[in-house]
Each structure stands twice: as structure tokens, then as C-alpha cells.
PDB file of N, CA and C in Angstrom:
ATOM      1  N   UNK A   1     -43.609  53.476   6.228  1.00  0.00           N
ATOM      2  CA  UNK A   1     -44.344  52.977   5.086  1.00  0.00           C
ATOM      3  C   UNK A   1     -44.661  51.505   5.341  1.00  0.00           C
ATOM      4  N   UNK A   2     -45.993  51.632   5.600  1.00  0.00           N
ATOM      5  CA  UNK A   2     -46.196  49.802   5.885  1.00  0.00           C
ATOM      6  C   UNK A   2     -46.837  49.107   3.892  1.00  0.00           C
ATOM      7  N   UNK A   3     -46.641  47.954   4.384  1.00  0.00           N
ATOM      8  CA  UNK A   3     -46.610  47.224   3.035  1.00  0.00           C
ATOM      9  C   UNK A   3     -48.520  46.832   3.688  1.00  0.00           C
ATOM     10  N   UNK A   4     -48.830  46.769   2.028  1.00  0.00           N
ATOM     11  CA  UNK A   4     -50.723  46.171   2.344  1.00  0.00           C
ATOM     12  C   UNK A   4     -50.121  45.048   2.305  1.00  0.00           C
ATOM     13  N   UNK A   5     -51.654  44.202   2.964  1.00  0.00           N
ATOM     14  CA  UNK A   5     -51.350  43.053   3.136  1.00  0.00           C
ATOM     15  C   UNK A   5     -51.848  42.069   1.431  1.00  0.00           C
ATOM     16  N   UNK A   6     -52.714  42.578   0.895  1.00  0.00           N
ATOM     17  CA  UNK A   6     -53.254  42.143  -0.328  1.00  0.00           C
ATOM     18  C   UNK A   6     -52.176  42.300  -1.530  1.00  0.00           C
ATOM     19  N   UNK A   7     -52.003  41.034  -1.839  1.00  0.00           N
ATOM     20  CA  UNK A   7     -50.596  40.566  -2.138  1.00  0.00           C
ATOM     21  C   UNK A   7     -49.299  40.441  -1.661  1.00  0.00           C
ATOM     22  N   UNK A   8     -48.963  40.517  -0.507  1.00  0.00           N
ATOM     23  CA  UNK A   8     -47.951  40.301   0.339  1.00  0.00           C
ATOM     24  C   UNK A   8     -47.992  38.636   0.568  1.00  0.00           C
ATOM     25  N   UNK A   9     -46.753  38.334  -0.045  1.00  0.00           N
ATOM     26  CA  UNK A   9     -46.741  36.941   1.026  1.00  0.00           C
ATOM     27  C   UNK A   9     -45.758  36.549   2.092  1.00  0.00           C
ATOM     28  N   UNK A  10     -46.116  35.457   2.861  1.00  0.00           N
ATOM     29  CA  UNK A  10     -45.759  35.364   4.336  1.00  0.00           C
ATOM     30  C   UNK A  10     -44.197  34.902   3.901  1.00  0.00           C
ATOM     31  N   UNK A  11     -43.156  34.703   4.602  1.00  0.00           N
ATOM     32  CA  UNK A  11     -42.191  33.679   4.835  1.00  0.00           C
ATOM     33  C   UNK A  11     -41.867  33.839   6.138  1.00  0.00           C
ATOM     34  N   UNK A  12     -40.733  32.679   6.398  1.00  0.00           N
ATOM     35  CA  UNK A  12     -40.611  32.458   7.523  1.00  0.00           C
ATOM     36  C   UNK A  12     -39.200  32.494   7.942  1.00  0.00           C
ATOM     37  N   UNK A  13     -38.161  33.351   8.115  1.00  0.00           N
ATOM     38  CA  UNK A  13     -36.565  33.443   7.928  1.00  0.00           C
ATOM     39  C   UNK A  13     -36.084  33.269   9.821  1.00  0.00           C
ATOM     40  N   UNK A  14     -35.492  32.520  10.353  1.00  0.00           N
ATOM     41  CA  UNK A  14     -34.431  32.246  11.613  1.00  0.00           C
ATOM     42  C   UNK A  14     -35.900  32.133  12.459  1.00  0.00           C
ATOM     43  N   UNK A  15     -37.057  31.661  12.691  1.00  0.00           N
ATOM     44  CA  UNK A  15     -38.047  31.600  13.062  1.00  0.00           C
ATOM     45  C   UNK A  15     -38.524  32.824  13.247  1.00  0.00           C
ATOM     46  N   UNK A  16     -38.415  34.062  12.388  1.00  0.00           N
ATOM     47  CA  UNK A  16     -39.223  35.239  12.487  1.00  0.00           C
ATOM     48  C   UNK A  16     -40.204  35.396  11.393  1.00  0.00           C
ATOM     49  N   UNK A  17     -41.252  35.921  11.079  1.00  0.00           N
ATOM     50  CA  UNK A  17     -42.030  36.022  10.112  1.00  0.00           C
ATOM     51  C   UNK A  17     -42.163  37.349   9.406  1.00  0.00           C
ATOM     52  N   UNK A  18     -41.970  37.108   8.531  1.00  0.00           N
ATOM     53  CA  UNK A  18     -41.931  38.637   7.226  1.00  0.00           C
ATOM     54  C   UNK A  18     -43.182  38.367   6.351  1.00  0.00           C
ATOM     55  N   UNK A  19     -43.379  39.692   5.836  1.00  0.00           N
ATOM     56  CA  UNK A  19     -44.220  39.692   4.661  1.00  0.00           C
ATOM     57  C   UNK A  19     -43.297  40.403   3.627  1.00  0.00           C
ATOM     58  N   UNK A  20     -43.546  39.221   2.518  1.00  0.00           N
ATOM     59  CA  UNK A  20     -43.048  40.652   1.408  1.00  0.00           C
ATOM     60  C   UNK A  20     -43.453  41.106  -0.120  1.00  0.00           C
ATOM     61  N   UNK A  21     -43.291  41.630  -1.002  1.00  0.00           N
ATOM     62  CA  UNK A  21     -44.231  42.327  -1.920  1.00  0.00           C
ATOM     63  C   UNK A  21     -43.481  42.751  -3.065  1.00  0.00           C
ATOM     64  N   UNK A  22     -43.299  41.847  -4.155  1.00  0.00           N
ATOM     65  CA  UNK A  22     -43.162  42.329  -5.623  1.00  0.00           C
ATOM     66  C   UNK A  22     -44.618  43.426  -6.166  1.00  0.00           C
ATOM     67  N   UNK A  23     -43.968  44.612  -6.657  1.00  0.00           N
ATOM     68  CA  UNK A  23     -45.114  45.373  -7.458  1.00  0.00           C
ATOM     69  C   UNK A  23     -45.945  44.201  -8.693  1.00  0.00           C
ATOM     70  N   UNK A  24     -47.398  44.150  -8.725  1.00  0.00           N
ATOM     71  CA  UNK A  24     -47.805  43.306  -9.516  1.00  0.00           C
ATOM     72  C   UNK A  24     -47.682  44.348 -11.009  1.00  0.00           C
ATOM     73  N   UNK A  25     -47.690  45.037 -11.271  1.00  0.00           N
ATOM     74  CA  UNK A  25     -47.522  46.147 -12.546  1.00  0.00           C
ATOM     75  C   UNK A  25     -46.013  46.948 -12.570  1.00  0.00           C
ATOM     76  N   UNK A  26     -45.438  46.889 -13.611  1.00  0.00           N
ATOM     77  CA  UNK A  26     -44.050  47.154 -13.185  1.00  0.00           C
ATOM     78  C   UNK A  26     -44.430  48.806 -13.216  1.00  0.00           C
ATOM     79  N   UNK A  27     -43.657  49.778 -12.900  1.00  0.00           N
ATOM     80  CA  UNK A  27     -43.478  50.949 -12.831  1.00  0.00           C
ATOM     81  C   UNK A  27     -43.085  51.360 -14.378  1.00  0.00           C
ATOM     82  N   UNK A  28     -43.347  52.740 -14.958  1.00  0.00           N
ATOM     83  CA  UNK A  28     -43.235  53.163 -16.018  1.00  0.00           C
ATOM     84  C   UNK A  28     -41.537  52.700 -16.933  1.00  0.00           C
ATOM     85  N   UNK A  29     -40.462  53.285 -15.690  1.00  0.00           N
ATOM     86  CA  UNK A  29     -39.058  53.023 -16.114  1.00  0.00           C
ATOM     87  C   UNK A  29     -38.584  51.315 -15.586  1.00  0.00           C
ATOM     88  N   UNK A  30     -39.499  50.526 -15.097  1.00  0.00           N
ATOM     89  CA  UNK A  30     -39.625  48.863 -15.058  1.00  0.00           C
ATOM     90  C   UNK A  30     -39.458  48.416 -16.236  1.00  0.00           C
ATOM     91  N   UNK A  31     -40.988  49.129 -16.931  1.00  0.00           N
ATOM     92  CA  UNK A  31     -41.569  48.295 -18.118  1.00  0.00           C
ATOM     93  C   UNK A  31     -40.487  48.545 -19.045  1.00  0.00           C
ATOM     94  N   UNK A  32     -39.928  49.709 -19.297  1.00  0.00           N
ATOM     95  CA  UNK A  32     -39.119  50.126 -20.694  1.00  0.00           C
ATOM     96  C   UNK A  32     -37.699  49.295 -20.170  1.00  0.00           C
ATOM     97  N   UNK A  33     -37.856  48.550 -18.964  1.00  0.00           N
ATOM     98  CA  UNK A  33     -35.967  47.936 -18.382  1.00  0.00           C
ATOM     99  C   UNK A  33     -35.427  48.959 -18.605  1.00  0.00           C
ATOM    100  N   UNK A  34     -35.334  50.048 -18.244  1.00  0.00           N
ATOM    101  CA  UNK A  34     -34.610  50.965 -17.443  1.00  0.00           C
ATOM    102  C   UNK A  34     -33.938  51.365 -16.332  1.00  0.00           C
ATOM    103  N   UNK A  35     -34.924  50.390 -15.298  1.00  0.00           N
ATOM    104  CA  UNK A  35     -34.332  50.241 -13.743  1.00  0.00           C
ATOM    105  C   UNK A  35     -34.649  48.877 -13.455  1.00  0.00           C
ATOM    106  N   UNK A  36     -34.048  48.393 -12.399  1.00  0.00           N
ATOM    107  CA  UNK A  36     -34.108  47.047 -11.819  1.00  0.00           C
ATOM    108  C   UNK A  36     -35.803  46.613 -11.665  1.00  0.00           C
ATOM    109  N   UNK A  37     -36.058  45.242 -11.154  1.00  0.00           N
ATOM    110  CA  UNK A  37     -37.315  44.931  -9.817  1.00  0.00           C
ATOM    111  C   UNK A  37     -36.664  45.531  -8.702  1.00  0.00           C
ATOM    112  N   UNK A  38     -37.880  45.729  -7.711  1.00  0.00           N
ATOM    113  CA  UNK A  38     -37.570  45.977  -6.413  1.00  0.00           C
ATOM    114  C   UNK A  38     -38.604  45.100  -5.697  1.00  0.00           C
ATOM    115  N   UNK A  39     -38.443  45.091  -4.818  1.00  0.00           N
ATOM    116  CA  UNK A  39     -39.475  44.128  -3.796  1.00  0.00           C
ATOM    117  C   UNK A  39     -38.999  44.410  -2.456  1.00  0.00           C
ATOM    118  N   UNK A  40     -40.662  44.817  -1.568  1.00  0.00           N
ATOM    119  CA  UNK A  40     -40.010  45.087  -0.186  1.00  0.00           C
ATOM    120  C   UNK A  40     -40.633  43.990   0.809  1.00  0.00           C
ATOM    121  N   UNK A  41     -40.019  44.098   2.175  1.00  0.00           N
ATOM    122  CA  UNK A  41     -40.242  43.466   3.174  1.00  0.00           C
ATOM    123  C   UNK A  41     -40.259  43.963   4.400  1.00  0.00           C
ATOM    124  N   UNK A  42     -40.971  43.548   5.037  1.00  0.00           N
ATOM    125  CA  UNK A  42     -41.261  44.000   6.776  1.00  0.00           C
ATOM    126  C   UNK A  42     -41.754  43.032   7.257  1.00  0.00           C
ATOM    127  N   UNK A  43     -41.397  43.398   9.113  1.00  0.00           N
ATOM    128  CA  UNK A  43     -41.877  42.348  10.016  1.00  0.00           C
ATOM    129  C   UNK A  43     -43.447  42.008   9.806  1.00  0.00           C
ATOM    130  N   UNK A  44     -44.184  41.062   9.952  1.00  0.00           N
ATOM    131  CA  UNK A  44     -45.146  40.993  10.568  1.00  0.00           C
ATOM    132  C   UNK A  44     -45.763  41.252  11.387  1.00  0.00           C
ATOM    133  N   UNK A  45     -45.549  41.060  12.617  1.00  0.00           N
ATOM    134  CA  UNK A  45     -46.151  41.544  13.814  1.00  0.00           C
ATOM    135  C   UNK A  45     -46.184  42.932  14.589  1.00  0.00           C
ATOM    136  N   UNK A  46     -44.800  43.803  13.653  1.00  0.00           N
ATOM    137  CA  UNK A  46     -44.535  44.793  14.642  1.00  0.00           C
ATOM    138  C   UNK A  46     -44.023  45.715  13.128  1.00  0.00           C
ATOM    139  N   UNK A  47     -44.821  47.108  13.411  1.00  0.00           N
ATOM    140  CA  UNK A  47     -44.419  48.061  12.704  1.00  0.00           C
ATOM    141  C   UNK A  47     -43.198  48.499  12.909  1.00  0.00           C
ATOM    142  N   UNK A  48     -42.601  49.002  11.643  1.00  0.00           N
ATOM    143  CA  UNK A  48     -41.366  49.222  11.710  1.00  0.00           C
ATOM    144  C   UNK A  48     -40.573  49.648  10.422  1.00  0.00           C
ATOM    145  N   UNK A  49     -39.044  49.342  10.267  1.00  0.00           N
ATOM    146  CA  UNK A  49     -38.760  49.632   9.492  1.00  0.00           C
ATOM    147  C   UNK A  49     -38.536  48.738   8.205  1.00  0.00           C
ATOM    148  N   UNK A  50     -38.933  49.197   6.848  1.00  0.00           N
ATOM    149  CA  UNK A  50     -39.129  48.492   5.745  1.00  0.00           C
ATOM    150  C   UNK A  50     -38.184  48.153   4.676  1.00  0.00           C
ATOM    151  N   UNK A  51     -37.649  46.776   4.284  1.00  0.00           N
ATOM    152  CA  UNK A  51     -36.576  47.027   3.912  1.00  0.00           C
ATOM    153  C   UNK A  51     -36.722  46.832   2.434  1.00  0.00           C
ATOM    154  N   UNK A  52     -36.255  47.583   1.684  1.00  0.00           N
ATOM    155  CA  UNK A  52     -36.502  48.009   0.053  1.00  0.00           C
ATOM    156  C   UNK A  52     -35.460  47.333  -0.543  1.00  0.00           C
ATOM    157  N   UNK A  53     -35.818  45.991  -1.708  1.00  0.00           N
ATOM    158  CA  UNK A  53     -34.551  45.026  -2.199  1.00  0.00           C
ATOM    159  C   UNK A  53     -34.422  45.902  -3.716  1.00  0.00           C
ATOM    160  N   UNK A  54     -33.310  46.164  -4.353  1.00  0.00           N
ATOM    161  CA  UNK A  54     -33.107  46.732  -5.604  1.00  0.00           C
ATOM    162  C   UNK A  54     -32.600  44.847  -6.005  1.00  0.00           C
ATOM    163  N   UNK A  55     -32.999  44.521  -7.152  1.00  0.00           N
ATOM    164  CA  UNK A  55     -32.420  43.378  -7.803  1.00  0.00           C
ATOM    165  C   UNK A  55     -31.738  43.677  -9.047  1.00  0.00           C
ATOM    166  N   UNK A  56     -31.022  42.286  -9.642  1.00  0.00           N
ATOM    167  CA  UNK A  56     -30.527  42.752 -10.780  1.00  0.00           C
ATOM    168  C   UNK A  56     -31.049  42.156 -12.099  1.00  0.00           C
ATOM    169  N   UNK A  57     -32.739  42.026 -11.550  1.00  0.00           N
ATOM    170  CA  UNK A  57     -33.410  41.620 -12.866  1.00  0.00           C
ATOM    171  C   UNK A  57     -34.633  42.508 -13.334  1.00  0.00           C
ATOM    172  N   UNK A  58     -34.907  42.619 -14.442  1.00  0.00           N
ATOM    173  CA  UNK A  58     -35.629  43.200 -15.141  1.00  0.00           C
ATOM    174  C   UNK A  58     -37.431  42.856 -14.481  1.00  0.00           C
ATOM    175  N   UNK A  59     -38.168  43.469 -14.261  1.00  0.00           N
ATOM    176  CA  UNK A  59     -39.594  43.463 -14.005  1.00  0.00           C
ATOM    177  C   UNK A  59     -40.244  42.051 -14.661  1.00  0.00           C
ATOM    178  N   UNK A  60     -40.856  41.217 -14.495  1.00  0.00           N
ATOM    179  CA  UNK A  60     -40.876  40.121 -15.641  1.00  0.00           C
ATOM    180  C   UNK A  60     -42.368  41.208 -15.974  1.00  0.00           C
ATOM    181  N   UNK A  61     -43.244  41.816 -16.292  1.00  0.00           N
ATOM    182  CA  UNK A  61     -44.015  42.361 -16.815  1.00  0.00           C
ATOM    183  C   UNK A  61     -43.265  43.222 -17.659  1.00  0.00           C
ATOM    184  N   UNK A  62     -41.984  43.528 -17.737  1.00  0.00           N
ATOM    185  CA  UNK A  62     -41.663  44.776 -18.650  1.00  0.00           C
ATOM    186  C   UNK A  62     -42.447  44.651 -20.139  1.00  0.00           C
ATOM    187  N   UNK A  63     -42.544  45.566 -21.024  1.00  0.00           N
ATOM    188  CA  UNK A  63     -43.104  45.622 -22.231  1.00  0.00           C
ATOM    189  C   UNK A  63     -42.582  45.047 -23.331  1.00  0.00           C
ATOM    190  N   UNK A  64     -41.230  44.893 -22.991  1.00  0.00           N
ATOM    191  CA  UNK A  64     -40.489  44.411 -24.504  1.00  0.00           C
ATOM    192  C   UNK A  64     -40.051  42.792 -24.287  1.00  0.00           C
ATOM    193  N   UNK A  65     -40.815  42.581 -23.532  1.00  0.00           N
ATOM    194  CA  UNK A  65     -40.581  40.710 -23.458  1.00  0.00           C
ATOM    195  C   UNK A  65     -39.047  40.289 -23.234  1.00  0.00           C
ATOM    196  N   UNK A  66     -38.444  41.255 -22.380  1.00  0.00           N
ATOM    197  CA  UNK A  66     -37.114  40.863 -21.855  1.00  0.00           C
ATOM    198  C   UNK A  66     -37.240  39.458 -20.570  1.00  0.00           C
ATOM    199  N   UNK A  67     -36.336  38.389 -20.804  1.00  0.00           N
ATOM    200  CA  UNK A  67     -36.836  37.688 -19.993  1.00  0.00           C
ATOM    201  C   UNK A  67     -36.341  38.107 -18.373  1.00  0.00           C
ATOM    202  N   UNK A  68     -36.525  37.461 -17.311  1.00  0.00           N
ATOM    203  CA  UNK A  68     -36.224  37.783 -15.929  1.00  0.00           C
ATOM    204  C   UNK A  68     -36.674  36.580 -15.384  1.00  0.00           C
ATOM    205  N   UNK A  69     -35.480  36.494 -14.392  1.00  0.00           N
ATOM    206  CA  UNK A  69     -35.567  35.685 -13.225  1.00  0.00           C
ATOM    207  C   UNK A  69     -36.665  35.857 -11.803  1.00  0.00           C
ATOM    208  N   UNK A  70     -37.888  34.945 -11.389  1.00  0.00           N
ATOM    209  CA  UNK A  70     -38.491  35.796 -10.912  1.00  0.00           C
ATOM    210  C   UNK A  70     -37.993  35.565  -9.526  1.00  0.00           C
ATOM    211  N   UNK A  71     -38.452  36.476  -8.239  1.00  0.00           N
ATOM    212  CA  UNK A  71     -37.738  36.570  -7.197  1.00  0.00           C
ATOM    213  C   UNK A  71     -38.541  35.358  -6.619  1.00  0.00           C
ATOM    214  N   UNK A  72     -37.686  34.300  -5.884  1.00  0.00           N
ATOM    215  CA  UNK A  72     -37.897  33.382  -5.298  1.00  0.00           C
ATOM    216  C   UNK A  72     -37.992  33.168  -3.922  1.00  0.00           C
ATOM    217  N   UNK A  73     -38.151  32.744  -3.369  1.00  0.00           N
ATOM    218  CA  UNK A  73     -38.478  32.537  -1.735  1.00  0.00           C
ATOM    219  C   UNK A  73     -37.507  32.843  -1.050  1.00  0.00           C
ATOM    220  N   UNK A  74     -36.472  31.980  -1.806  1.00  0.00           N
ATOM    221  CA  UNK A  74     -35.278  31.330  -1.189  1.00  0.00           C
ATOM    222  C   UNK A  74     -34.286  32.371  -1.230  1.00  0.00           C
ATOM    223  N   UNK A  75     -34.443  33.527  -2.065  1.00  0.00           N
ATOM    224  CA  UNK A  75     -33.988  34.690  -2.772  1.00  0.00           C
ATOM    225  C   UNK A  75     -34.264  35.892  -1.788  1.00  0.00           C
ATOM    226  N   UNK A  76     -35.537  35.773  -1.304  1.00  0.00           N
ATOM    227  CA  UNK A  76     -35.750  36.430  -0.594  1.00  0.00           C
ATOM    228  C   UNK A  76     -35.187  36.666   0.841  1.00  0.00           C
ATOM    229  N   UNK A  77     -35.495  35.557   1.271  1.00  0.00           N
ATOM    230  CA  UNK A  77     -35.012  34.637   2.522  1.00  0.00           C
ATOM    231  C   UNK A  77     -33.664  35.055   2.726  1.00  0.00           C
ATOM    232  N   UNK A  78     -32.672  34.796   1.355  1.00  0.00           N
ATOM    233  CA  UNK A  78     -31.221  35.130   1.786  1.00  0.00           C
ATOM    234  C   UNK A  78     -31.012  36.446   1.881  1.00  0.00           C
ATOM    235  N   UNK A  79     -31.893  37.401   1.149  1.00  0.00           N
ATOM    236  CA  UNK A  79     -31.720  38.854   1.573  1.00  0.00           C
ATOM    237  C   UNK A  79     -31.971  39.405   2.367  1.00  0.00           C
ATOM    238  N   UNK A  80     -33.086  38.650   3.177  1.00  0.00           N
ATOM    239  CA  UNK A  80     -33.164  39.201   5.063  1.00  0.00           C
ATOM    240  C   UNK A  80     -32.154  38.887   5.524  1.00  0.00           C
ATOM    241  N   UNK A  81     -31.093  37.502   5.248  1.00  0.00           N
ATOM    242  CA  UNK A  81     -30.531  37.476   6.413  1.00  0.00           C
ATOM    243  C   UNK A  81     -29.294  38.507   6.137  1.00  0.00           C
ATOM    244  N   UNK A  82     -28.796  38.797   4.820  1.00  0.00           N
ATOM    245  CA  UNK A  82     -28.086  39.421   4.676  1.00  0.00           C
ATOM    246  C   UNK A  82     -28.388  40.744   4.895  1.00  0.00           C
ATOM    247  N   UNK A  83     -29.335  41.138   5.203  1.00  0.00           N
ATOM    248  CA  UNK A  83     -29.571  42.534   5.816  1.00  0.00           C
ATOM    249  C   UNK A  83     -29.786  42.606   7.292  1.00  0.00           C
ATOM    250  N   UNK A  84     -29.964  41.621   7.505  1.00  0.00           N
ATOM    251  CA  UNK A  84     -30.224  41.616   9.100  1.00  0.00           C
ATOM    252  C   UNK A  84     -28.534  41.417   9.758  1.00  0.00           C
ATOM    253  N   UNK A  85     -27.653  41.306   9.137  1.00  0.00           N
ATOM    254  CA  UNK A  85     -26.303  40.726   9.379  1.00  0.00           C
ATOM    255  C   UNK A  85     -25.578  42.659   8.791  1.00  0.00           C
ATOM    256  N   UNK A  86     -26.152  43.201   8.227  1.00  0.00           N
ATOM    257  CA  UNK A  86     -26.059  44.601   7.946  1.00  0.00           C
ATOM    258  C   UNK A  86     -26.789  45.347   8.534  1.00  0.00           C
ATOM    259  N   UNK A  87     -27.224  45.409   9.767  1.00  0.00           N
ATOM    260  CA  UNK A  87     -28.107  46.317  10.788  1.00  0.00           C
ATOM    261  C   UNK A  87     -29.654  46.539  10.126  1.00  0.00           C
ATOM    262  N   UNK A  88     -30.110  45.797   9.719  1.00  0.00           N
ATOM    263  CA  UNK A  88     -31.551  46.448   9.327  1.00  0.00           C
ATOM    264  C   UNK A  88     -32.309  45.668  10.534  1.00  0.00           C
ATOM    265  N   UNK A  89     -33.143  46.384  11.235  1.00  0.00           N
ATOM    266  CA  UNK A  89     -34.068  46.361  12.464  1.00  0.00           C
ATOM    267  C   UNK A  89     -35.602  46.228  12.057  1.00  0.00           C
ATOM    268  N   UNK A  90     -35.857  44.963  11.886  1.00  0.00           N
ATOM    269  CA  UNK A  90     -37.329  45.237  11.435  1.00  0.00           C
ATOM    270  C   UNK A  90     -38.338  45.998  12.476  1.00  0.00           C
ATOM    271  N   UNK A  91     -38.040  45.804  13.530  1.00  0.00           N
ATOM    272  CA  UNK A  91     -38.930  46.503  14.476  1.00  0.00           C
ATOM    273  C   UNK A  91     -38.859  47.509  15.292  1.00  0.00           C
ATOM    274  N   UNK A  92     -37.596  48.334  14.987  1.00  0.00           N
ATOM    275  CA  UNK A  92     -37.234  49.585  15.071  1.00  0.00           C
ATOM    276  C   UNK A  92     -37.874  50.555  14.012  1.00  0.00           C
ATOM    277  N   UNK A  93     -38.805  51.711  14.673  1.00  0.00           N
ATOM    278  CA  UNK A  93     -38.678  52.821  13.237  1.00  0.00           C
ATOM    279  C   UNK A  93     -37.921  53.519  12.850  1.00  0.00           C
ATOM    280  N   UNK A  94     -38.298  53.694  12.046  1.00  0.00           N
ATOM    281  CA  UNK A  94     -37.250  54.690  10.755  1.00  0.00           C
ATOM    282  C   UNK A  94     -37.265  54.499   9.463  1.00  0.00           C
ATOM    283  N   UNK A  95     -36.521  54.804   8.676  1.00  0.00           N
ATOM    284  CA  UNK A  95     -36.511  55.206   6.856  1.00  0.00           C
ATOM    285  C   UNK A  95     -36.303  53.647   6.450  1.00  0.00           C
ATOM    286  N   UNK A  96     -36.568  53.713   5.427  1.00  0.00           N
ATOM    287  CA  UNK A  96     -36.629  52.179   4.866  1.00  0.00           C
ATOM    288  C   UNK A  96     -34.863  51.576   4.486  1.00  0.00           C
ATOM    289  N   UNK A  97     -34.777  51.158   4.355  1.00  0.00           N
ATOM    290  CA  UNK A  97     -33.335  50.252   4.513  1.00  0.00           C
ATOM    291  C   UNK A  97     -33.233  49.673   3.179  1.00  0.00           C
ATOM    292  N   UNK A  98     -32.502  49.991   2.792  1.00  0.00           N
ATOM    293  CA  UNK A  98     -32.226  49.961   1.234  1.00  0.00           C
ATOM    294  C   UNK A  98     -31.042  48.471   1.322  1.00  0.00           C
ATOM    295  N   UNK A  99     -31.262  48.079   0.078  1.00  0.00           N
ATOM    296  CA  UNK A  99     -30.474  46.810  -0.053  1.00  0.00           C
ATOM    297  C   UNK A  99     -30.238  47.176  -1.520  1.00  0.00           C
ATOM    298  N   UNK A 100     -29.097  47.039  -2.298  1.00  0.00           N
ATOM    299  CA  UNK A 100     -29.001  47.008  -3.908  1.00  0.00           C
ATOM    300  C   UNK A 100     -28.007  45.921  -4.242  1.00  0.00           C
ATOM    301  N   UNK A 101     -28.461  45.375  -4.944  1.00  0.00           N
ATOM    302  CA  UNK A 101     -28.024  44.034  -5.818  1.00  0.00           C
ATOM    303  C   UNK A 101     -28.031  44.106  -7.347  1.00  0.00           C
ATOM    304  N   UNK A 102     -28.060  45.039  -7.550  1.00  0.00           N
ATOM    305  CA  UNK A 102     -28.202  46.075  -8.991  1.00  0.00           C
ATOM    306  C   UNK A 102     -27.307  45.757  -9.921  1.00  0.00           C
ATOM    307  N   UNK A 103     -26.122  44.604  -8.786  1.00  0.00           N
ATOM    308  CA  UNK A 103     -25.031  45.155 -10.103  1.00  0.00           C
ATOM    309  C   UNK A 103     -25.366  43.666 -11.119  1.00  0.00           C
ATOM    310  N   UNK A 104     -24.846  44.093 -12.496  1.00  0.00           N
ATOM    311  CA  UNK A 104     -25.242  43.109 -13.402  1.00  0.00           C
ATOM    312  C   UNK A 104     -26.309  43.544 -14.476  1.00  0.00           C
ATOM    313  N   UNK A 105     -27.155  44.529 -14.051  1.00  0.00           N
ATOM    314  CA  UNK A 105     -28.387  44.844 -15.048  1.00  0.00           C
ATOM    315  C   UNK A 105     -28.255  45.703 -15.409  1.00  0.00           C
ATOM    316  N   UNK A 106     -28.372  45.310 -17.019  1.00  0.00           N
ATOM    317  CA  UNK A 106     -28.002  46.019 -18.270  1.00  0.00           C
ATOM    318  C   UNK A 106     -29.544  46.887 -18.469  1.00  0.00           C
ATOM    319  N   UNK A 107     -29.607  48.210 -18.448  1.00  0.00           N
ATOM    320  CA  UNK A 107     -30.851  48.568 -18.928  1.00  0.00           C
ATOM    321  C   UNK A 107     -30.547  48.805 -20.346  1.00  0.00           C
ATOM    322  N   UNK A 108     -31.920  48.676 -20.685  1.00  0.00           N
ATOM    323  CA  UNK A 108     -32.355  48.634 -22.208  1.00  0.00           C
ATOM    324  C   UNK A 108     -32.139  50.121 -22.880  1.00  0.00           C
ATOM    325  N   UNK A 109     -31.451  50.096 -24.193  1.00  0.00           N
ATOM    326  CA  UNK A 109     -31.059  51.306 -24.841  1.00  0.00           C
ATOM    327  C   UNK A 109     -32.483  52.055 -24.981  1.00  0.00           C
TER     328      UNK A 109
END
């Protein structure tokens, strides 16, 4: 599963380059805060495998004006390395590489 590039943005983590991609519309069980954000990432240069972040904040588009922290650079940044320090291979294929940081979020009754 490659990520489009239209809305992807660049960073730059241990001098390697990623793209990565918050959904701009939250997903149906987003909006109601039912399930976390997610946001994914992959190499740049080389197809491969994609790594899928579960967070422990609410969509900031959800519907009921719950507030959320939005995912930050720097946020990001630390979750490559912490996945890359947990075997995720950006330029190896295979299934996407799950990361969850889930814990903490209260979904909405």
C-alpha cells in the first residue's frame, strides 16, 4: 500500500527521508471518537513497507468538537525511530507495520 503523494509531507529522521499522511476527513468511527487518529508513513525513495501509527488522540475533525492534540513533526519523527529500533524495514516488502500508542483514549459513550 503506497501512500499518495498529495498531502503527504516530507520529514527528515537519522538522514533518511519519509513521507507521511494524517487522513484529511476523519473516518466514520474517527468522527463519533470511537477510535484513535492514525497516520501512516513510508520511505521515500524506495517502495516498501508502510508503517501504520494508531495514536492516543481523537481525529481533530471529529464531529462533537472533542479537542485533540495534533500530530507534530517531532511526534512523528520519534515514532520512526521507535519503530525502526522495533524492526520495521522501510524498504523491505511486506504488510504494513503497525505501531499503537492507543493507550490513554477514552472513546466517546
Amino acid at each position: 500500500m503506497a501512500l499518495g503523494r498529495k498531502g503527504a509531507r516530507r520529514i527528515v529522521v537519522d538522514g533518511t527521508e519519509y513521507r507521511w499522511r494524517l487522513r484529511r476527513r476523519p473516518t466514520y468511527f474517527q468522527a463519533l471518537c470511537w477510535t484513535p487518529c492514525c497516520f501512516a508513513v513510508e520511505h521515500t525513495d524506495a517502495t516498501g513497507t508502510t508503517l501504520v501509527v494508531t495514536t492516543n488522540q481523537p481525529h481533530a475533525s471529529n464531529w462533537f468538537g472533542r479537542e485533540a492534540k495534533p500530530a507534530l513533526p517531532s511526534d512523528v519523527a520519534r515514532t520512526i525511530q521507535h519503530a525502526l529500533r522495533d524492526g520495521w524495514t522501510p524498504t523491505a516488502p511486506g504488510p504494513p507495520f503497525h505501531i499503537d500508542e492507543s493507550a490513554g483514549f477514552t472513546p466517546s459513550p
